[in-house]
N, C-alpha and C. Protein backbone atom coordinates (compact mmCIF):
# COMPACT_ATOMS: atom_id res chain seq x y z
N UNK A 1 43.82 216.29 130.69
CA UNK A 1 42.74 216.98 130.04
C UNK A 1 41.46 216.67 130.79
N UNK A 2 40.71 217.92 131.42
CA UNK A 2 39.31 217.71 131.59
C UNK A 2 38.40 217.52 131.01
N UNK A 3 37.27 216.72 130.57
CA UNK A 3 36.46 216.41 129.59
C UNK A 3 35.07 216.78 130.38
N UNK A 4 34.30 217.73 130.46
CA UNK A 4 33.37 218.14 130.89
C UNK A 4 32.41 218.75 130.07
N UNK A 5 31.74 217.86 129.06
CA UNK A 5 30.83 218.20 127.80
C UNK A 5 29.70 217.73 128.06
N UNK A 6 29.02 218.25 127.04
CA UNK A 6 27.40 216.82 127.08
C UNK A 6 27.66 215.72 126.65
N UNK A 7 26.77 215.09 127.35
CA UNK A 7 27.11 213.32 127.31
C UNK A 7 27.65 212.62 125.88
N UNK A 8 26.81 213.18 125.10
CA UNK A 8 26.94 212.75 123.73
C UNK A 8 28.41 212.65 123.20
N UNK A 9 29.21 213.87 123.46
CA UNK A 9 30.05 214.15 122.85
C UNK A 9 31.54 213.58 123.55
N UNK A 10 31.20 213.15 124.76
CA UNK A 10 32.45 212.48 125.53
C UNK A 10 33.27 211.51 124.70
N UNK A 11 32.92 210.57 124.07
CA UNK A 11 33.74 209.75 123.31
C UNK A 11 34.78 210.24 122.38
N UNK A 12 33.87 211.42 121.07
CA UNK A 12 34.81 211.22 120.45
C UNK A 12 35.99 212.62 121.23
N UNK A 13 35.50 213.57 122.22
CA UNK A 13 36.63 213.98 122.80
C UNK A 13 37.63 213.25 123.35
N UNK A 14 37.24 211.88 124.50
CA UNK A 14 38.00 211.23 125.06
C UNK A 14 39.18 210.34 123.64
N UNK A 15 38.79 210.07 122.51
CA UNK A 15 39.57 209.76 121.99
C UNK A 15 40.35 210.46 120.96
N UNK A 16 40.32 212.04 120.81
CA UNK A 16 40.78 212.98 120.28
C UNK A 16 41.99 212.97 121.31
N UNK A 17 41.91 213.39 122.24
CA UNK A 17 42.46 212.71 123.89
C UNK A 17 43.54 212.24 123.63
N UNK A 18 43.02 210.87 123.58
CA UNK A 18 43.94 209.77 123.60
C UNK A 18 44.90 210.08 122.37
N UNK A 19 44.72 210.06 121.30
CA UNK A 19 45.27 210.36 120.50
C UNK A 19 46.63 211.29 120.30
N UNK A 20 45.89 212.68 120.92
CA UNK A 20 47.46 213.85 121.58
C UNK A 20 47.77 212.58 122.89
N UNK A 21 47.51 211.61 123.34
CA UNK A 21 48.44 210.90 124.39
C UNK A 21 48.59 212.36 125.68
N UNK A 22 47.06 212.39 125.63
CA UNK A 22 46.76 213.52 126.98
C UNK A 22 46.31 212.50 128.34
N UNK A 23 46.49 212.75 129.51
CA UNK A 23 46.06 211.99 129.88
C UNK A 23 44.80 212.39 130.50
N UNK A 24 43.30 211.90 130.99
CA UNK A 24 41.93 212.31 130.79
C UNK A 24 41.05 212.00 132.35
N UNK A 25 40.54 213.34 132.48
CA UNK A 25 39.59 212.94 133.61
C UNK A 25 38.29 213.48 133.05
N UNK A 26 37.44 212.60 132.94
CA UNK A 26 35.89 212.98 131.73
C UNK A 26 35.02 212.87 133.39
N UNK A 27 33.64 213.72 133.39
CA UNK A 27 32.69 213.98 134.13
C UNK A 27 31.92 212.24 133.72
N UNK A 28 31.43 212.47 134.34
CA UNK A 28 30.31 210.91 133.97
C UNK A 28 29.14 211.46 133.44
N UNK A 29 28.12 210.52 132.63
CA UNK A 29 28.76 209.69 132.33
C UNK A 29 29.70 209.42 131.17
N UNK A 30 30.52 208.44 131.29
CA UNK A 30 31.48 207.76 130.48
C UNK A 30 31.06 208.39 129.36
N UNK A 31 29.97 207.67 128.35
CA UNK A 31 29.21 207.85 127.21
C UNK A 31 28.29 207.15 126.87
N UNK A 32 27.78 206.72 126.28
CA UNK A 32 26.22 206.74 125.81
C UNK A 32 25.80 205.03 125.85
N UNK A 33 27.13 204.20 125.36
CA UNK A 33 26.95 203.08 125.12
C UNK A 33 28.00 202.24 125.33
N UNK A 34 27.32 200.59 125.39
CA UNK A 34 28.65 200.01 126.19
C UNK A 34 29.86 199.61 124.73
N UNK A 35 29.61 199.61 123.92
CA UNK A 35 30.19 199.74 122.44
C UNK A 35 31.41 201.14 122.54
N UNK A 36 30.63 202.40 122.92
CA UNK A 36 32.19 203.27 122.95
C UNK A 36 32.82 203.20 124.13
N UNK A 37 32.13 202.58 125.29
CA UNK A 37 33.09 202.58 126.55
C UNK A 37 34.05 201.30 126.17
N UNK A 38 33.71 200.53 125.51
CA UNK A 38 34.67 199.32 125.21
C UNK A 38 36.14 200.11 124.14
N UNK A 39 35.29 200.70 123.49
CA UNK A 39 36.37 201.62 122.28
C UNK A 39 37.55 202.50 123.08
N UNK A 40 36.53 203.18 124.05
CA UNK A 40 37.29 203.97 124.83
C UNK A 40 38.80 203.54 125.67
N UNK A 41 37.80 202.20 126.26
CA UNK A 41 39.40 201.13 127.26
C UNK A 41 40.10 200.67 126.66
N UNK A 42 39.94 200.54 124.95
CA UNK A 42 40.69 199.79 124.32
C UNK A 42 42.04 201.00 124.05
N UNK A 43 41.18 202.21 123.65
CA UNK A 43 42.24 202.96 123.14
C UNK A 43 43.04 203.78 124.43
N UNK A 44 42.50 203.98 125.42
CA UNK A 44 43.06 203.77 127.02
C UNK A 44 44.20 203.19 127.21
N UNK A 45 43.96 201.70 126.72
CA UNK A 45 45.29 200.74 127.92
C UNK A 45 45.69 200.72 126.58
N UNK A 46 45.63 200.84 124.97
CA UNK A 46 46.86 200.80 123.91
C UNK A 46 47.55 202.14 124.02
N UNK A 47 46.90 203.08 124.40
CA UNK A 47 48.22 204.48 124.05
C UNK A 47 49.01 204.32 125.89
N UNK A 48 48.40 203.56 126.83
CA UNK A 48 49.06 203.79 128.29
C UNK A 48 49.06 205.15 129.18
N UNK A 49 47.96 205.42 128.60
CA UNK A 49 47.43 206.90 129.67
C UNK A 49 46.85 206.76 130.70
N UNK A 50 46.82 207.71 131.38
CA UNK A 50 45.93 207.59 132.67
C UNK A 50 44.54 208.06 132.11
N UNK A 51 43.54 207.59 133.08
CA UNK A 51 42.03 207.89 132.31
C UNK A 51 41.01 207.64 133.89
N UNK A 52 40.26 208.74 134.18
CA UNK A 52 39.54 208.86 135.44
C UNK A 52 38.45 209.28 134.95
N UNK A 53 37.35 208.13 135.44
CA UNK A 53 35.86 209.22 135.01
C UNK A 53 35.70 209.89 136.61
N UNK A 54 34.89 210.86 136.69
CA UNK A 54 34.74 211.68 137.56
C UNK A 54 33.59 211.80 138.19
N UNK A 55 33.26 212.06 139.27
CA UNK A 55 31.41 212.15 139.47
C UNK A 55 31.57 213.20 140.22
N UNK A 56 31.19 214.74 139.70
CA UNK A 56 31.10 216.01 140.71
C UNK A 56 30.24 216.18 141.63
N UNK A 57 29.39 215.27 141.90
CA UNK A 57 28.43 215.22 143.10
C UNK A 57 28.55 214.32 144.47
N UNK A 58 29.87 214.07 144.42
CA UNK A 58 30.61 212.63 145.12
C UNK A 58 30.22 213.05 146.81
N UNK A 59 31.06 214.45 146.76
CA UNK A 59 30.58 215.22 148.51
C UNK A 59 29.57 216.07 148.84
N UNK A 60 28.50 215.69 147.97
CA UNK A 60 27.11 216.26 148.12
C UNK A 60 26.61 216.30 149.12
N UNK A 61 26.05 216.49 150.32
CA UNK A 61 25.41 215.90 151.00
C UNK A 61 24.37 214.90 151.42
N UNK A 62 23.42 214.73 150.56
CA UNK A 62 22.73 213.90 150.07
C UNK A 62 23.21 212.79 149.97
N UNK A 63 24.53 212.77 148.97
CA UNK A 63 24.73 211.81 148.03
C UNK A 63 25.89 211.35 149.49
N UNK A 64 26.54 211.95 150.17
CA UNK A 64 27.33 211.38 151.40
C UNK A 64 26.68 210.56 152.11
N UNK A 65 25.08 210.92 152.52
CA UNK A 65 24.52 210.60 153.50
C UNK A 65 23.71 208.91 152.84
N UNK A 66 23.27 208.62 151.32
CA UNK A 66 23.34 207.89 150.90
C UNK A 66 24.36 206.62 150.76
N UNK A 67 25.66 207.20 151.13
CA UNK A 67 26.69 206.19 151.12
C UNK A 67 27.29 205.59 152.57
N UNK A 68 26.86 206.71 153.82
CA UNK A 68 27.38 206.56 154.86
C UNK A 68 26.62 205.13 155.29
N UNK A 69 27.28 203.90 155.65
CA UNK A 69 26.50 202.86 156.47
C UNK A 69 25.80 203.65 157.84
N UNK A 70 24.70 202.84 158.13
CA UNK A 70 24.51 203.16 159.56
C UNK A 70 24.71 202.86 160.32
């Protein structure tokens, strides 16, 4: 399942998610606070899904040229 919402709402999708035992690639960020990202890993590694946050700006150019050492 792709999770590509506003920020707000990532959690309780990611654990609607978990729940059908879908397995989840959510946009970043994660969510709002370190309280549901903890909720989130918990319910993650208890159902044994796969779970990828994502960053769609990874091969930006910009954002390449920021990461390339010199």
């Amino acid at each position: 399942m792709d999770i590509c919402l506003p920020h707000h709402l990532h959690t309780a999708a990611i654990l609607d998610a978990v729940a059908a035992h879908k397995h989840i690639l959510c946009e970043k960020p994660l969510c709002i606070d370190l309280a549901e990202a903890d909720g989130i890993v918990d319910a993650v590694r208890a159902a044994g899904i796969t779970f990828m946050p994502g960053h769609n700006q990874f091969f930006l150019p910009i954002v390449r040229e920021a990461r390339t050492p010199a």
